[in-house]
Protein backbone atom coordinates (compact mmCIF):
# COMPACT_ATOMS: atom_id res chain seq x y z
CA UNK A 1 -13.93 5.14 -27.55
CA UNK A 2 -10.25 6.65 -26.71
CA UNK A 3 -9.91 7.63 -23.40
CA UNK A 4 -7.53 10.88 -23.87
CA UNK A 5 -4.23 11.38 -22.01
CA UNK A 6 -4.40 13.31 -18.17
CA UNK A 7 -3.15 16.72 -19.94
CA UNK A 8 -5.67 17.19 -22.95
CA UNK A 9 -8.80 14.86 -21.69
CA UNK A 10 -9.32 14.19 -25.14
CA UNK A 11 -12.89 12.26 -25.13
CA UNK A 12 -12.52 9.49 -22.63
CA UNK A 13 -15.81 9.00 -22.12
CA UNK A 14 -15.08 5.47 -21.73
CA UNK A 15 -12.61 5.94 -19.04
CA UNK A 16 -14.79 7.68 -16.89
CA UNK A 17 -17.13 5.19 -17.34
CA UNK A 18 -15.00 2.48 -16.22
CA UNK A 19 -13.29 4.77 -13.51
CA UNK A 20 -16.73 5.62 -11.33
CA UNK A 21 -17.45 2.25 -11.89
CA UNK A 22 -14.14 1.08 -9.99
CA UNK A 23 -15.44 3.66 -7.65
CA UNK A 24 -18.84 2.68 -6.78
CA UNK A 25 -17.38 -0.84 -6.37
CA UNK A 26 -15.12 0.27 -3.17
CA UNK A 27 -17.33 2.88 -2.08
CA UNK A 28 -20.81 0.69 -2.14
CA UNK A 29 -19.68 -3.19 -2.57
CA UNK A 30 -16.82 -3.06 -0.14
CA UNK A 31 -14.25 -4.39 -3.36
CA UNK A 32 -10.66 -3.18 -2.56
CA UNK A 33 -9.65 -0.96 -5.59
CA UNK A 34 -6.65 -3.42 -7.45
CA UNK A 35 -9.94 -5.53 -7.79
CA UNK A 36 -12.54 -3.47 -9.06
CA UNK A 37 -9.74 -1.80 -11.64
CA UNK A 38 -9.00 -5.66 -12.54
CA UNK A 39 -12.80 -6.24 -13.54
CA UNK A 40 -12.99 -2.74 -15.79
CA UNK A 41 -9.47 -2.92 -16.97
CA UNK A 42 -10.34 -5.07 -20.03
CA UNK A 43 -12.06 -2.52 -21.86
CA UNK A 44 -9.77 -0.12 -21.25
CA UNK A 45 -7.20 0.36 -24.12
CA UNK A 46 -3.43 0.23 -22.78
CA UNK A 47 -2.53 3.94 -23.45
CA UNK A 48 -5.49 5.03 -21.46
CA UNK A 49 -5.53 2.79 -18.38
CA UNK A 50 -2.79 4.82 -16.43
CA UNK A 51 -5.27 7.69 -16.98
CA UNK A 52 -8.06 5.42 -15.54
CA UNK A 53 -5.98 4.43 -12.42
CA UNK A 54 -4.99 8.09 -11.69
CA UNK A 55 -8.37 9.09 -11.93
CA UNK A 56 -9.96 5.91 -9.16
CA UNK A 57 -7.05 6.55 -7.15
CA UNK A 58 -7.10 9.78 -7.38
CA UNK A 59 -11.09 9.90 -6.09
CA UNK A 60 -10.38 7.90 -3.42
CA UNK A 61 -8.06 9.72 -2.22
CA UNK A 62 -9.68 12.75 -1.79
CA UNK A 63 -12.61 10.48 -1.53
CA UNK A 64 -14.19 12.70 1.78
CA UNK A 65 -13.76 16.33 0.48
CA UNK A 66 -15.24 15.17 -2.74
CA UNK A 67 -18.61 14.20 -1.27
CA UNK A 68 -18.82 16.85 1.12
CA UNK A 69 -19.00 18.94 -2.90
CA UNK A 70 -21.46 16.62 -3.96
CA UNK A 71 -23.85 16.79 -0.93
CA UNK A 72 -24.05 20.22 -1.76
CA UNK A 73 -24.19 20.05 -5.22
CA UNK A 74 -27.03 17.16 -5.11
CA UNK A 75 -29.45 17.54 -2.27
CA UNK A 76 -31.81 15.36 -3.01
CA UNK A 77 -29.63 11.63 -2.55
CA UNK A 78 -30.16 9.28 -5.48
CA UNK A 79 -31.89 6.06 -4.90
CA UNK A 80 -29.63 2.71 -4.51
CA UNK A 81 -29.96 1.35 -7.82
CA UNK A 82 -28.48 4.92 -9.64
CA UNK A 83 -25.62 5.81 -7.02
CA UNK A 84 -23.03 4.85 -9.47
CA UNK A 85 -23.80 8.38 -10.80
CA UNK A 86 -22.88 9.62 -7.35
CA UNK A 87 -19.27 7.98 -8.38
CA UNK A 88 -19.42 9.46 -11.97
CA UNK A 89 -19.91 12.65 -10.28
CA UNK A 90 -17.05 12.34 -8.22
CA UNK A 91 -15.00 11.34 -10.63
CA UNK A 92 -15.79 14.26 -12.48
CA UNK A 93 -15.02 16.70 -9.62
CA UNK A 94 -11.49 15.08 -9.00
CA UNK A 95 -10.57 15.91 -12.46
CA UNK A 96 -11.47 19.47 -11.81
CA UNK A 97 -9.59 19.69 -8.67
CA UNK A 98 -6.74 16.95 -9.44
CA UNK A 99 -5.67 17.19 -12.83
CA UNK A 100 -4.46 19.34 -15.87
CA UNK A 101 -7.51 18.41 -17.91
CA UNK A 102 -9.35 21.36 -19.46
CA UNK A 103 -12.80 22.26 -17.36
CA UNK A 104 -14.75 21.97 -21.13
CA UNK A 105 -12.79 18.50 -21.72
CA UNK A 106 -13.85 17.21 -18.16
CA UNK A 107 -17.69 18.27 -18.00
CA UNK A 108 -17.77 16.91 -21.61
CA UNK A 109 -16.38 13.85 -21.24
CA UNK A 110 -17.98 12.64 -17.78
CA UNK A 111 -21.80 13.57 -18.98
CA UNK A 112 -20.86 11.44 -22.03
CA UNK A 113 -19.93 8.93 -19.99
CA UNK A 114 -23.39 8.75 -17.96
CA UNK A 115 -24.44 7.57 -21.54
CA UNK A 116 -22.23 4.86 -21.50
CA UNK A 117 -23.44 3.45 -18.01
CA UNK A 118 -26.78 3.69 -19.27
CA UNK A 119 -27.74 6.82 -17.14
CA UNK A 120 -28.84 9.30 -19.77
CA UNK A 121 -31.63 10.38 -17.85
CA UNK A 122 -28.92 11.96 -15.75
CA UNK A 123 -26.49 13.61 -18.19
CA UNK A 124 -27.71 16.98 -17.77
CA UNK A 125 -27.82 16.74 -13.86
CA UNK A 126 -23.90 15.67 -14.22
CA UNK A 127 -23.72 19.22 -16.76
CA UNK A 128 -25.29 20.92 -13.75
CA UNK A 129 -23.37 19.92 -11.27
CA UNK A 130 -19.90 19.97 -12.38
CA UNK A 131 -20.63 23.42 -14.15
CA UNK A 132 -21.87 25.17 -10.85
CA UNK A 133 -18.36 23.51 -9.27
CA UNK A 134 -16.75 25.50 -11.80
CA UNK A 135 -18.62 28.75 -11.69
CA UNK A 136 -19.16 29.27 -7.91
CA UNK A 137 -15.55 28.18 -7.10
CA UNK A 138 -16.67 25.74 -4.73
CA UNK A 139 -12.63 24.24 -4.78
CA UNK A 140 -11.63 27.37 -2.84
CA UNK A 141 -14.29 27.34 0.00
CA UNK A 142 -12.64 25.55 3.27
CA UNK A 143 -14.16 21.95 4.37
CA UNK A 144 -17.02 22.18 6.82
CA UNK A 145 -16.85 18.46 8.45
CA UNK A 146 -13.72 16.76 10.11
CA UNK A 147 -13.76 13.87 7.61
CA UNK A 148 -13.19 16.47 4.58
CA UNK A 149 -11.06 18.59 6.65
CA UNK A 150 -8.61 15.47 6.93
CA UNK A 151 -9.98 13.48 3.84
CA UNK A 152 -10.34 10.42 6.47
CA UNK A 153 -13.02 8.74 8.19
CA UNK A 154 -13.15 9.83 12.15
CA UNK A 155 -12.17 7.07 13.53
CA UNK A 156 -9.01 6.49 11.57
CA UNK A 157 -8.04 10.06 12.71
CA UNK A 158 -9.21 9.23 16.49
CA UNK A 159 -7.07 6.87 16.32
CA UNK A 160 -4.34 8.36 15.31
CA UNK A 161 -4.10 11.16 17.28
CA UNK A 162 -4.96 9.17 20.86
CA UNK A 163 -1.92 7.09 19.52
CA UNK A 164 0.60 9.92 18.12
CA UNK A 165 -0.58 13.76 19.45
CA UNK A 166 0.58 15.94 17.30
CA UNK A 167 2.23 14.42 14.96
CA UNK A 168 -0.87 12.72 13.69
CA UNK A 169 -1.65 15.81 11.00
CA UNK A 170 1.58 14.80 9.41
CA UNK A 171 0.69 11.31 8.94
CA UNK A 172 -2.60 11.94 7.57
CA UNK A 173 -1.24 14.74 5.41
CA UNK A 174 1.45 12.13 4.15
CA UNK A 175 -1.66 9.54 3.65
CA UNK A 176 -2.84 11.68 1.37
CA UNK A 177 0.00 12.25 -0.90
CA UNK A 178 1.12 10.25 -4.02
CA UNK A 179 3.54 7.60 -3.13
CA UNK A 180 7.03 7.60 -4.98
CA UNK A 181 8.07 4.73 -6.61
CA UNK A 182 10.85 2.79 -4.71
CA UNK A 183 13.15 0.04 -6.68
CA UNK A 184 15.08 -2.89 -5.34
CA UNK A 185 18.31 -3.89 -7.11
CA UNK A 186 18.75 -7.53 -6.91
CA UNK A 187 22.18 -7.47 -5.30
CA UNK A 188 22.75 -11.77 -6.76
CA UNK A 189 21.91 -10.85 -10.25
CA UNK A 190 24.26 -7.66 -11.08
CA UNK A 191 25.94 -5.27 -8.90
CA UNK A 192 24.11 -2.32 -7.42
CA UNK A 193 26.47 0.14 -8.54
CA UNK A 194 26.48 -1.19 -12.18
CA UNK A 195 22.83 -1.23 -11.87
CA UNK A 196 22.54 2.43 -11.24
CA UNK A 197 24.47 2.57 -13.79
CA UNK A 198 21.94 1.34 -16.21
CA UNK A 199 19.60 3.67 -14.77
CA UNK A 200 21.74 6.89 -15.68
CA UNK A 201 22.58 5.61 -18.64
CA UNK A 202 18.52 5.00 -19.42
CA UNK A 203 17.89 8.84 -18.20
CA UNK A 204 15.96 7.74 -15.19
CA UNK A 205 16.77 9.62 -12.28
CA UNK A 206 16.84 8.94 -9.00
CA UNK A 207 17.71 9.42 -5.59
CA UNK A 208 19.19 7.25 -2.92
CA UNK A 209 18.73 7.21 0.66
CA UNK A 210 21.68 6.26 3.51
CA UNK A 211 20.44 2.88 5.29
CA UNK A 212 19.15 1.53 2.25
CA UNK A 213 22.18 -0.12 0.55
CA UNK A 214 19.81 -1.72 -2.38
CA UNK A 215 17.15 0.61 -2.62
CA UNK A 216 16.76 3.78 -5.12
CA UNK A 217 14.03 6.20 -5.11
CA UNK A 218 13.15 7.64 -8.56
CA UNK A 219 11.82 10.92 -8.96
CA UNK A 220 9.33 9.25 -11.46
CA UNK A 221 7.27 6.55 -12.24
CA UNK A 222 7.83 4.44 -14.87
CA UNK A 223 6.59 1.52 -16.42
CA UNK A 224 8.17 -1.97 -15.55
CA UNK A 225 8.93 -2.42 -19.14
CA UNK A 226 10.90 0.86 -18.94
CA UNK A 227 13.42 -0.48 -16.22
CA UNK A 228 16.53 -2.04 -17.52
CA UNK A 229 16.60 -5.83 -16.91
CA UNK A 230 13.14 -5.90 -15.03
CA UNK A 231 12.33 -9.04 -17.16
CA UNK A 232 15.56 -10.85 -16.77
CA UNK A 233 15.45 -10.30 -13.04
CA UNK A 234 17.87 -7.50 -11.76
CA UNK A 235 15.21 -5.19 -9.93
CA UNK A 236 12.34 -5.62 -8.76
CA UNK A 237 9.46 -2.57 -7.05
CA UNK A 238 9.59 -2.49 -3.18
CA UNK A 239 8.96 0.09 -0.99
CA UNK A 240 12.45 1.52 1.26
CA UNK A 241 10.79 0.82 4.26
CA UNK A 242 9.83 -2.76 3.76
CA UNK A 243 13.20 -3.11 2.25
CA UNK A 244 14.65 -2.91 5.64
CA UNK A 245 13.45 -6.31 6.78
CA UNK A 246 15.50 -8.68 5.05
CA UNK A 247 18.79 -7.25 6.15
CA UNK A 248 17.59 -6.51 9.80
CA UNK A 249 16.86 -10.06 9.88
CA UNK A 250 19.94 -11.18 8.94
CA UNK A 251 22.31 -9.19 10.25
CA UNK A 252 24.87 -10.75 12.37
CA UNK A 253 23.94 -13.97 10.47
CA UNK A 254 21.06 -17.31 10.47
CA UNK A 255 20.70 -18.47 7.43
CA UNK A 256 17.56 -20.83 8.05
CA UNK A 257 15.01 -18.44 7.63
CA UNK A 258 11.02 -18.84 8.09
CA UNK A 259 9.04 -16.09 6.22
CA UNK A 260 5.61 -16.07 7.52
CA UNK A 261 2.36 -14.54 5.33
CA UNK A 262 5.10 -14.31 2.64
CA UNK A 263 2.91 -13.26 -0.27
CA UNK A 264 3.05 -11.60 -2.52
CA UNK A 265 6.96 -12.27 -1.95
CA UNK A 266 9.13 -9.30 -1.95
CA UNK A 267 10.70 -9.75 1.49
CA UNK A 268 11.16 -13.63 0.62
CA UNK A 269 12.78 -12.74 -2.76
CA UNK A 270 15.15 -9.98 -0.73
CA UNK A 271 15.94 -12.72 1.59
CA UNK A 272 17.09 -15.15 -0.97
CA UNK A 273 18.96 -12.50 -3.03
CA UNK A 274 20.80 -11.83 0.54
CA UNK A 275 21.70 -15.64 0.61
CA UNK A 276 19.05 -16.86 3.14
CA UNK A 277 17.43 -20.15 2.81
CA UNK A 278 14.04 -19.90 2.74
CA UNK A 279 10.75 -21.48 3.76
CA UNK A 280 8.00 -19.24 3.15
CA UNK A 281 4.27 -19.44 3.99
CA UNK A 282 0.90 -18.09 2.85
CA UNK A 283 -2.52 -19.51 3.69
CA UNK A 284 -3.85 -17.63 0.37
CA UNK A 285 -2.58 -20.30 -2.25
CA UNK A 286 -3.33 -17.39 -4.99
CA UNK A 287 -1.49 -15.03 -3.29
CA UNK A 288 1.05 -17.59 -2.72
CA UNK A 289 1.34 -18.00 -6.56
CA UNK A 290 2.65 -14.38 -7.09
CA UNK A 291 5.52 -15.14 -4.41
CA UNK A 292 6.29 -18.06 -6.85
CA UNK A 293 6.21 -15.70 -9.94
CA UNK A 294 8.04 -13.02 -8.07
CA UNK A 295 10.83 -15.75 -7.25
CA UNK A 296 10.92 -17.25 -11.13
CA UNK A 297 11.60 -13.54 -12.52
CA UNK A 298 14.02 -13.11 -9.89
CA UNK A 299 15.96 -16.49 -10.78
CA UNK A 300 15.43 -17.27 -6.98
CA UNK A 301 13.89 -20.24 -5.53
CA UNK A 302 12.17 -21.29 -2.11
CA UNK A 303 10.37 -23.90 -0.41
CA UNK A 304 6.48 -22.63 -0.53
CA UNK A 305 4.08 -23.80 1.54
CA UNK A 306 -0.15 -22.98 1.02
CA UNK A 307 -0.73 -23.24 4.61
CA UNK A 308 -1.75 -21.17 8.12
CA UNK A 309 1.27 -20.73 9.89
CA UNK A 310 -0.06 -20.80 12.87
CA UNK A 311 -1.11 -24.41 12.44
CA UNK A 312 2.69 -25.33 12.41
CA UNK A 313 1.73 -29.28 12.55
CA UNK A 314 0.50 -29.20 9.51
CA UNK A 315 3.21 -28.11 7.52
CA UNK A 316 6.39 -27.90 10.07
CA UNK A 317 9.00 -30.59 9.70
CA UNK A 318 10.28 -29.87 13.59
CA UNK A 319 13.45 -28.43 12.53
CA UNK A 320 13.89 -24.89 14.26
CA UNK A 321 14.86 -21.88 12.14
CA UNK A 322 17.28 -19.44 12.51
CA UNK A 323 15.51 -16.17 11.97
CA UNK A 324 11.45 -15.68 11.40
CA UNK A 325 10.06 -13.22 9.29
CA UNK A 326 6.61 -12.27 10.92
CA UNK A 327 5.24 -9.64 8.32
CA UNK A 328 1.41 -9.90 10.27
CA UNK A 329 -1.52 -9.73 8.62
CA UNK A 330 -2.70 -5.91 9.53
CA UNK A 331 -4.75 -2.70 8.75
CA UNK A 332 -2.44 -1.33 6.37
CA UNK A 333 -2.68 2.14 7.74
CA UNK A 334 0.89 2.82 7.22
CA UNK A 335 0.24 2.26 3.48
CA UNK A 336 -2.69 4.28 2.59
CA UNK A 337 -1.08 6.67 0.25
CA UNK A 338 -0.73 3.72 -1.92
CA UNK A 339 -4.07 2.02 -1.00
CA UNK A 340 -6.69 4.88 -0.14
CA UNK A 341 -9.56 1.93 -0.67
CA UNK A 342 -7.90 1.37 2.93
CA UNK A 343 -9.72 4.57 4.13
CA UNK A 344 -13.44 3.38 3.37
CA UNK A 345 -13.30 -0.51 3.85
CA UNK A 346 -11.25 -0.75 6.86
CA UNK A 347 -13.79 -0.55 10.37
CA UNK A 348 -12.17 0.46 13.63
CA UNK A 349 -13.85 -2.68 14.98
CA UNK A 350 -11.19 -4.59 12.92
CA UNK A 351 -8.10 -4.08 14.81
CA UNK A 352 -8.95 -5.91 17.98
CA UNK A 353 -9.47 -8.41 15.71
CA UNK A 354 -6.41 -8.39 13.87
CA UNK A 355 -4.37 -7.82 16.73
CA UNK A 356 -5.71 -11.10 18.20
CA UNK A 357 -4.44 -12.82 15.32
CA UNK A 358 -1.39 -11.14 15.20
CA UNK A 359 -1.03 -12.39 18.89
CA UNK A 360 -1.77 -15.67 18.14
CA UNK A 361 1.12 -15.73 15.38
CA UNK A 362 3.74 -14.31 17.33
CA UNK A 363 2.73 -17.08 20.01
CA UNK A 364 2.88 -19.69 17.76
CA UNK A 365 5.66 -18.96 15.40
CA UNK A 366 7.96 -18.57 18.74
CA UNK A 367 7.91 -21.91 19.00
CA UNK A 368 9.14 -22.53 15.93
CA UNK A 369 12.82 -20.41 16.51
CA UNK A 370 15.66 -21.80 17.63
CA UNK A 371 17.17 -20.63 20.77
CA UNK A 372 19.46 -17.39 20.26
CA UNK A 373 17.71 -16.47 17.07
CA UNK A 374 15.70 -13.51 16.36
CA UNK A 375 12.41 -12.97 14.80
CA UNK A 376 11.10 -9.86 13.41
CA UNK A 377 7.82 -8.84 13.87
CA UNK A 378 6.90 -6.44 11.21
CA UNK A 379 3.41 -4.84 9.82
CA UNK A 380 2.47 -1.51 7.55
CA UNK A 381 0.50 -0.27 10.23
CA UNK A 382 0.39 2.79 12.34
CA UNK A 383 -1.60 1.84 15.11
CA UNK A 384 -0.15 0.87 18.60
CA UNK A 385 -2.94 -1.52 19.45
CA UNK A 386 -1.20 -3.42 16.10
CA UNK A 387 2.03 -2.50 16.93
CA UNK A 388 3.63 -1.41 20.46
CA UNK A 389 0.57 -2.95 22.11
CA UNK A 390 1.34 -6.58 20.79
CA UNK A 391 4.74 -7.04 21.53
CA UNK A 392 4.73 -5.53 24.82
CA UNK A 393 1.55 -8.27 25.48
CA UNK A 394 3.49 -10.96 24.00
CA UNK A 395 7.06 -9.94 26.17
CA UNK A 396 4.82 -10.12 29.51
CA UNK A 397 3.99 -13.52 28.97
CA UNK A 398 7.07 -15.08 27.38
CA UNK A 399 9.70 -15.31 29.54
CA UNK A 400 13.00 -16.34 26.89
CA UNK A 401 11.94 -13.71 24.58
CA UNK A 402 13.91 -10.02 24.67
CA UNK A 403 13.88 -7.23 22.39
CA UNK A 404 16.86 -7.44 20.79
CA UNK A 405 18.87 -3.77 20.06
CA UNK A 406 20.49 -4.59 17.24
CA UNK A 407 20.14 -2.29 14.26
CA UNK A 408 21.32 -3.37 10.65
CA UNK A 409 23.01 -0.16 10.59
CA UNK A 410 22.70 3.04 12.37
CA UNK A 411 21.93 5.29 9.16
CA UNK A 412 18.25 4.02 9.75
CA UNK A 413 17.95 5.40 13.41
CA UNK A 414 17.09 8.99 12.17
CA UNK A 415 14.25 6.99 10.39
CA UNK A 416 12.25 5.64 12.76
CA UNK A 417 10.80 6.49 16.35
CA UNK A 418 11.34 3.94 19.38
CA UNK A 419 8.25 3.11 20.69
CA UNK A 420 7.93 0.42 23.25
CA UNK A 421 9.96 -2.39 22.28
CA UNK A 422 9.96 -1.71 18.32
CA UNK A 423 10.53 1.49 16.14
CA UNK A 424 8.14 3.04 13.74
CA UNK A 425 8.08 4.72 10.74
CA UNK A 426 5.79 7.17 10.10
CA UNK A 427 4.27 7.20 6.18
CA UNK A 428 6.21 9.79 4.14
CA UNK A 429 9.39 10.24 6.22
CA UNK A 430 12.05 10.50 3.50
CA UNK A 431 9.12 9.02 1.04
CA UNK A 432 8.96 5.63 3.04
CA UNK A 433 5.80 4.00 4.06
CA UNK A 434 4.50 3.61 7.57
CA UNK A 435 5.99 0.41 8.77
CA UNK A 436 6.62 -1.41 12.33
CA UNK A 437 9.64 -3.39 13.37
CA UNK A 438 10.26 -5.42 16.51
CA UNK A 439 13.24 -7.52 16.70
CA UNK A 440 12.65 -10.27 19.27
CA UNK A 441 15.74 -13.03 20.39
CA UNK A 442 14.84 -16.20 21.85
CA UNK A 443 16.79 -16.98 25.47
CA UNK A 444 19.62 -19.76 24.85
């Protein structure tokens, strides 16, 4: 069945179908979205799946205000085995909230689509619902509970604000926002300025931002296939603010360069486009495939190794490095906007946990660093206890380590906020992500 385009909704029963089925996955399996759109995908035909994507996304993002509707809507819960109508439903009342689809096109399509998933019984409660929405202008009426008021779970927004006061409402507000899409220009392969070139004279605009010599911002998504030279190599899609690593890392030089939970490879690719020799490690070997890919496109090559890196015996040959990478395994919460799964399978009870192993890799990836080099510990988080908290632990127990001052250039200072030892970015500061650095040099 065709699955219409976001403006006209055209049937798309289909899509709906296979969009509150992504849903229910994250929401009552505990699947992280790129998954559960990987497993529905197939059915999907290629014109309508960016319509499919913007519509799970889309749920999830506003994921808490949406069921504070339906809890109104439906009071009577629905047993286990039929709460992928609960998903339908939402689906259906981010389309009237979220999108340019026609009310008619939207009702019609989503009760068609509790056909599909074998839930006739409750087409006309689906009619019901999402035709009161309409009628009693339920989108207008302000959110009753915290969690819809901030379209986050409370102890994400606890968190934030014991950690940033008042400038916590920005970051949520920014969490809930549509990331831009942010390109790297493969500075090896073709110049940048001849590459922007190609963009202007392909009609896709952009923007650039000072700090960010490879980087462009573009005021659009586009397809892969649209960018000029994707396939051949000259740019690949990174965010600004992880961009920022690879030169920061190498900036006053150290070209033996360890990149630690590489995958899926974009820092390790900017490295080796920057002229860094590179090791670089995953312990997921599938993950550790797409850093391979990512590399092949890119014309690039590194050594890979499938391994943990904190186990260094097992895959170390003893020869110090330069400069370590340490992008640490983390709760993502400074990348939420582009992963709002993050919001319902993340626990608070997981960052302890993390930041133990984050400990234990800084502890054990020191070792590996030559004296007078630097590593950078890095994560897309926005939690101190991930963050501030870890390097300050580590620095009180390691005497030959010092946070190092150096900058890769000081258009990035009006960026980020000092905090502790590192500097954080907050999500959506100048459409960047929410990323930690902390530039650590090892005593001579």
């Amino acid at each position: 069945m065709p699955g219409g385009s976001l403006h006209n909704g055209g049937t798309g029963a289909g899509v709906r179908r296979a969009a509150a089925e992504a849903v229910a996955a994250v929401v009552h399996q505990g699947r992280s979205l790129d998954a559960a759109l990987n497993a529905v995908e197939a059915d999907i035909a290629a014109a309508d799946r960016a319509l499919l994507r913007n519509l799970a996304y889309g749920t999830l993002r506003r994921h808490f205000r949406i069921a504070e509707w339906r809890r109104e809507l439906v009071k009577r819960p629905l047993r286990r085995r039929d709460r992928i109508v609960e998903s339908l439903i939402d689906v259906g009342l981010f389309q009237l909230v979220g999108t340019r689809i026609p009310d008619h096109a939207v009702v019609s399509a989503t009760v068609e689509a509790a056909r599909l998933l074998g839930r006739k019984a409750f087409a006309g409660l689906v009619n019901a619902v999402l035709r009161r929405f309409v009628r009693e202008g339920f989108a207008g009426r302000p959110p009753v509970g915290r969690e819809a008021r901030y379209d986050h779970p409370d102890w994400l927004v606890d968190r934030l604000e014991r950690d940033w006061g008042d400038s916590a409402a920005a970051i949520l507000e920014a969490n809930n926002a549509r990331a831009p899409m942010w390109l790297r220009i493969n500075a090896a392969n073709n110049g940048v300025e001849a590459y922007r070139g190609r963009l202007d004279a392909a009609g896709i605009a952009y923007s650039l931002l000072p700090g960010l010599p490879d980087a462009v911002r573009l005021e659009e998504p586009v397809a892969t296939t649209a960018l000029p030279g994707f396939a051949e190599g000259c740019v690949s899609v990174q965010d600004g603010a992880a961009q920022l690593a690879a030169r920061w890392l190498l900036a006053d030089g150290g070209r033996r360069v360890l990149d630690a939970c590489a995958a899926p490879g974009g820092k390790t690719a900017h490295l080796r486009e920057l002229g860094a020799r590179v090791d670089a490690i995953d312990i997921d070997g599938e993950r550790l495939a797409s850093v391979r890919d990512n590399l092949e496109r890119l014309g690039l090559d590194a050594r890979l190794y499938e391994a943990d890196a904190a186990a260094a015996p097992d895959w170390w040959d003893g020869t110090p490095y330069d400069r370590i990478l340490l992008d640490a395994p983390c709760s993502a919460s400074g990348v939420i906007r582009r992963h709002p799964d993050i919001k319902l399978l993340r626990r608070d009870a997981d960052i302890p946990r993390l930041a133990a192993l984050q400990q234990t890799l800084l502890a054990r990836l020191w070792e590996l660093l030559a004296p007078g080099g630097r590593l950078l510990y890095v994560t897309c988080s926005v939690f101190r206890a991930e963050n501030r908290a870890v390097v300050e632990d580590f620095l009180a127990v390691t005497p030959d380590a010092r946070p190092d001052p150096l900058l890769p250039n000081n258009n990035i200072r009006a960026l980020m906020r000092p905090d502790g030892p590192g500097y954080q970015i907050f999500p959506g500061t100048d459409g960047l992500d929410g990323f930690f650095f902390a530039p650590l040099v090892k005593a001579r």
